[in-house]
C-alpha atoms as a PDB file:
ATOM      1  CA  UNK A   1     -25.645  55.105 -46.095  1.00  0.00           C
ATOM      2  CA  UNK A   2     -27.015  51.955 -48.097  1.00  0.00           C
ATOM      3  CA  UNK A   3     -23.863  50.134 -45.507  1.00  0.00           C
ATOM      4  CA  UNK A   4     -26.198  50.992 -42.351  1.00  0.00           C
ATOM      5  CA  UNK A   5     -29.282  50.449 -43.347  1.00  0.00           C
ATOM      6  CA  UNK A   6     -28.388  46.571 -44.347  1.00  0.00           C
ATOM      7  CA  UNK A   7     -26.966  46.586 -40.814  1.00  0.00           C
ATOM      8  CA  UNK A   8     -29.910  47.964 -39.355  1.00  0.00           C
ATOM      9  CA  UNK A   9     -31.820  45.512 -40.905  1.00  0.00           C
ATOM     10  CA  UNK A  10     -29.324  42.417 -39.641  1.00  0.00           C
ATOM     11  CA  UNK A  11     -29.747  43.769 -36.714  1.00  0.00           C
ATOM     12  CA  UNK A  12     -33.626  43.714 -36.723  1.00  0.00           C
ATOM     13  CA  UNK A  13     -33.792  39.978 -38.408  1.00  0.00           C
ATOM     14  CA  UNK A  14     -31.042  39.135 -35.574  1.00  0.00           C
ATOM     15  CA  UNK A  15     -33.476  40.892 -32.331  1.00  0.00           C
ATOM     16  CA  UNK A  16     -36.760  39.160 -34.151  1.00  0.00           C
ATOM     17  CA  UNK A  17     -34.822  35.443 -34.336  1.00  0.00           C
ATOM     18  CA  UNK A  18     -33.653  36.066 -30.657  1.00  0.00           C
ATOM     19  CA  UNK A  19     -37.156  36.867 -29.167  1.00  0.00           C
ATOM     20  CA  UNK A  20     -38.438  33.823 -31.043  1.00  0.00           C
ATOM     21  CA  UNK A  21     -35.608  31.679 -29.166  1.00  0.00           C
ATOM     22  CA  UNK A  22     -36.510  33.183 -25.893  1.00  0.00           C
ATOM     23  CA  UNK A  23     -39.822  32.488 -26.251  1.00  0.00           C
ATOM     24  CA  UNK A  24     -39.038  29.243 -26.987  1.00  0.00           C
ATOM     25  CA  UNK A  25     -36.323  28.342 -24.232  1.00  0.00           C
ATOM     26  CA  UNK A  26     -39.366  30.276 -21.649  1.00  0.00           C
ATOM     27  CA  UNK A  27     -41.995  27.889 -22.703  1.00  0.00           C
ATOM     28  CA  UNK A  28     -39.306  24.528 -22.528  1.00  0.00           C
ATOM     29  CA  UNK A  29     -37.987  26.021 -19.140  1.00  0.00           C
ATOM     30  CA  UNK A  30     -41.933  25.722 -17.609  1.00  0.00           C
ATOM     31  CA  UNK A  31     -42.106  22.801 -19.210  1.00  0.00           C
ATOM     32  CA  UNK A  32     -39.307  21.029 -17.303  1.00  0.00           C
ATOM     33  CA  UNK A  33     -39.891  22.503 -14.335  1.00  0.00           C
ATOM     34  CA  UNK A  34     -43.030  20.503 -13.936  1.00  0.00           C
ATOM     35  CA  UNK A  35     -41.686  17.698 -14.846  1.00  0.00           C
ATOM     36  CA  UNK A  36     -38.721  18.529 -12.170  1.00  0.00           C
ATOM     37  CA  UNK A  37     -41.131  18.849  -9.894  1.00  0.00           C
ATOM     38  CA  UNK A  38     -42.861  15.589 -10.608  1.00  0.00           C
ATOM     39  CA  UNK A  39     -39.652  13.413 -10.613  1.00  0.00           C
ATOM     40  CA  UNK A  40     -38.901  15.209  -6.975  1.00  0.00           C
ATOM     41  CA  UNK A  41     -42.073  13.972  -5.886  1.00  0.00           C
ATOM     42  CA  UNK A  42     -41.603  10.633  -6.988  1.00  0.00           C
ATOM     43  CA  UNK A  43     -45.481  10.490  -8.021  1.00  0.00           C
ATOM     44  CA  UNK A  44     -46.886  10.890 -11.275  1.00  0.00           C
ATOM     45  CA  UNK A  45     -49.127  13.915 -11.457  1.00  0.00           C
ATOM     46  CA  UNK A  46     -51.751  11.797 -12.762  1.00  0.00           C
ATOM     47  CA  UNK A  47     -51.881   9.317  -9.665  1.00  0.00           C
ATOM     48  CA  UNK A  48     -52.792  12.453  -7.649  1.00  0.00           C
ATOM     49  CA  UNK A  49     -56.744  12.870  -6.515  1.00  0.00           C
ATOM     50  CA  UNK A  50     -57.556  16.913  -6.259  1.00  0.00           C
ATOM     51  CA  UNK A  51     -58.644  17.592  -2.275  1.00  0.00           C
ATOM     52  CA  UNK A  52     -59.118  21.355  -2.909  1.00  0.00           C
ATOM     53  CA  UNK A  53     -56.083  23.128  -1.895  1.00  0.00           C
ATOM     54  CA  UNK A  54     -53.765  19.981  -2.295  1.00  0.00           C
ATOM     55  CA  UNK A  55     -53.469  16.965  -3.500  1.00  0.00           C
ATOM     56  CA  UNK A  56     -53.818  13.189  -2.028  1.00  0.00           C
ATOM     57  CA  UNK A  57     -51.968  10.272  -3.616  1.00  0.00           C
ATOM     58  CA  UNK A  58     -53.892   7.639  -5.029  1.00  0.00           C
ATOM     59  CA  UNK A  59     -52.905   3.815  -3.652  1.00  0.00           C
ATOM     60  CA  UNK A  60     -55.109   2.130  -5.807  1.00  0.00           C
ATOM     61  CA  UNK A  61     -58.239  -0.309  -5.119  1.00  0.00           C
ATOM     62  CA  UNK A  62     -60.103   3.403  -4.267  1.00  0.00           C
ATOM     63  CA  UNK A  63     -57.733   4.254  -1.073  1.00  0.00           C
ATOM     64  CA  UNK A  64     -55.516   7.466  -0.783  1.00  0.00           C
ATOM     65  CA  UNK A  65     -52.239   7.670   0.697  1.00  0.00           C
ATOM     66  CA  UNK A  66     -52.130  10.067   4.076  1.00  0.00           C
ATOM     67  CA  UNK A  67     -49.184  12.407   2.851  1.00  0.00           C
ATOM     68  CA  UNK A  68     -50.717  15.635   1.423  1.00  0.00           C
ATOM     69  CA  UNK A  69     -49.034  17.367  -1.930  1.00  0.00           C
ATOM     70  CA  UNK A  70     -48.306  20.587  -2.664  1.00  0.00           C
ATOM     71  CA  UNK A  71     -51.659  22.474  -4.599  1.00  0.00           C
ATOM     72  CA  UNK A  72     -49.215  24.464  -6.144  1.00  0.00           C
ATOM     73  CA  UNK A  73     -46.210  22.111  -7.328  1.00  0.00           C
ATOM     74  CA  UNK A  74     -47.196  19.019  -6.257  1.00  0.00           C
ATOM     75  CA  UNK A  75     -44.219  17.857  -4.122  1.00  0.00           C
ATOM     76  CA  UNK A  76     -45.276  16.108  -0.525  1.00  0.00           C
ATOM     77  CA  UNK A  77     -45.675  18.253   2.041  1.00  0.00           C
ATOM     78  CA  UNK A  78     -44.415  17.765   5.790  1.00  0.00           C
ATOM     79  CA  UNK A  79     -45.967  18.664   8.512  1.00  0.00           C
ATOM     80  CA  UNK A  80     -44.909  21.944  10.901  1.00  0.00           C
ATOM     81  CA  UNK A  81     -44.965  21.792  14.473  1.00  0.00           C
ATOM     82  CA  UNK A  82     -45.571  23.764  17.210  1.00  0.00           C
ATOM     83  CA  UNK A  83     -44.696  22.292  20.698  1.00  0.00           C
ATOM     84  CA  UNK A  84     -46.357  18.496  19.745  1.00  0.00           C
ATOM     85  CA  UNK A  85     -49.339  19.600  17.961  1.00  0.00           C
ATOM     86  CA  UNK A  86     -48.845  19.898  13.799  1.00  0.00           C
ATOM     87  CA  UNK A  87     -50.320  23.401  12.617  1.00  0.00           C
ATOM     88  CA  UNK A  88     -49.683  23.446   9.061  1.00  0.00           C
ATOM     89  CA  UNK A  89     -48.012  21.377   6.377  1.00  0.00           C
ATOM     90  CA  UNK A  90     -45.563  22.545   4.410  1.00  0.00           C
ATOM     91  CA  UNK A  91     -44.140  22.173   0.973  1.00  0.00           C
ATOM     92  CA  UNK A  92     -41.259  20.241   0.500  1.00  0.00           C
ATOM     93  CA  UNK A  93     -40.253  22.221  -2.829  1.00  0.00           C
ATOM     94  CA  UNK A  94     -37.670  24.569  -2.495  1.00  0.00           C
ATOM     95  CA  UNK A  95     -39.155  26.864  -5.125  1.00  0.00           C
ATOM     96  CA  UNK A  96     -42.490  26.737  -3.097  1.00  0.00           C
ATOM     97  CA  UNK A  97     -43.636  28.465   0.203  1.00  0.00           C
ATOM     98  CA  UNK A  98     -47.444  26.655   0.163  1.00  0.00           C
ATOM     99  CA  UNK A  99     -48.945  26.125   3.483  1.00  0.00           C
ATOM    100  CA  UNK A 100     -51.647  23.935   4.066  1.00  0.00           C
ATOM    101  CA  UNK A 101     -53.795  24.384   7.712  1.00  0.00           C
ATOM    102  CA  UNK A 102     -53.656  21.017   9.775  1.00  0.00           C
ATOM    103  CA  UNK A 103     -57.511  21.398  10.272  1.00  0.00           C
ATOM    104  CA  UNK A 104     -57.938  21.570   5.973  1.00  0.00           C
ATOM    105  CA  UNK A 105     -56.315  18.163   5.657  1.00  0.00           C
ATOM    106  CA  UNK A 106     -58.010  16.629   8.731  1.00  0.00           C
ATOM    107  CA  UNK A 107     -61.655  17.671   6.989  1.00  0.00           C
ATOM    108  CA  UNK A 108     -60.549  16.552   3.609  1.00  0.00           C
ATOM    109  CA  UNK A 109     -59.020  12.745   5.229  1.00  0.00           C
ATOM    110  CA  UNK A 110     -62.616  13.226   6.600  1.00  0.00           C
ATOM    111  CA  UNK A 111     -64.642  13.892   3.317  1.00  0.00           C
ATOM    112  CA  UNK A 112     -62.391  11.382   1.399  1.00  0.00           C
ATOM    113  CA  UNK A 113     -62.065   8.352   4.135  1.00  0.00           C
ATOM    114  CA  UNK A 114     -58.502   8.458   4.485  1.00  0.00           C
ATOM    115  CA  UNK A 115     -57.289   6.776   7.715  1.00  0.00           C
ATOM    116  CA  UNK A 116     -54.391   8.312   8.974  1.00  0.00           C
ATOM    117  CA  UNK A 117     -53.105  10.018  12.358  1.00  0.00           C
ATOM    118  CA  UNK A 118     -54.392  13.343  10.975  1.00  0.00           C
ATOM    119  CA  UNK A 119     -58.362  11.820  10.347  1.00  0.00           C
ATOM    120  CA  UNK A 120     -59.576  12.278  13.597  1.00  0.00           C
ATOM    121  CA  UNK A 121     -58.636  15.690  13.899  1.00  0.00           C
ATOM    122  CA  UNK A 122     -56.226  15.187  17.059  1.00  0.00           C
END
């Protein structure tokens, strides 16, 4: 009897020292998915200026590039088409299914100054 309950107990220790791991390898799995996602991106997360939804790249010298980024991984997003006209943006993550309304980024390259083809709204 003594026999199983030393196994039990193994067999506890063993179950606590696994969920400890897991909870580990969870936290370093989120961890390098971000930074995945900034390496596919090719921009550092912290050159990115907040526009709401998404995210504009910032050139430097107080201008911002014209390519939005995702607001939910932060990969560039490119734009959708229907017959000539773009509709939406899309991200360019393959984990990620964020859309991004053509009119949202023509008021924020509005509200921030960005020149681009999108900033007069045509």
């Amino acid at each position: 009897m003594s026999f199983l309950v030393e196994q039990l107990e193994r067999t506890l220790q063993e179950v606590e020292r696994l969920e400890k791991e897991n909870a580990r390898l969870a936290a370093d799995k989120e961890s390098l998915a971000a930074k995945v996602a900034e390496l596919e991106s090719g921009v550092p997360h912290d050159n990115l200026v907040d526009a709401g939804r998404f995210f504009l790249k910032n050139l430097g010298g107080g201008g911002l590039d014209e390519v939005p980024y995702c607001g939910v991984c932060k990969s560039p997003m490119k734009p959708h088409y229907c017959s000539d006209d773009p509709i939406e943006f899309r991200c360019a993550g393959e984990a990620c299914n964020f859309a991004l309304p053509y009119r949202d980024l023509v008021n924020a390259f509005q509200k921030y100054g960005v020149k681009g083809p999108a900033a007069d709204g045509s």
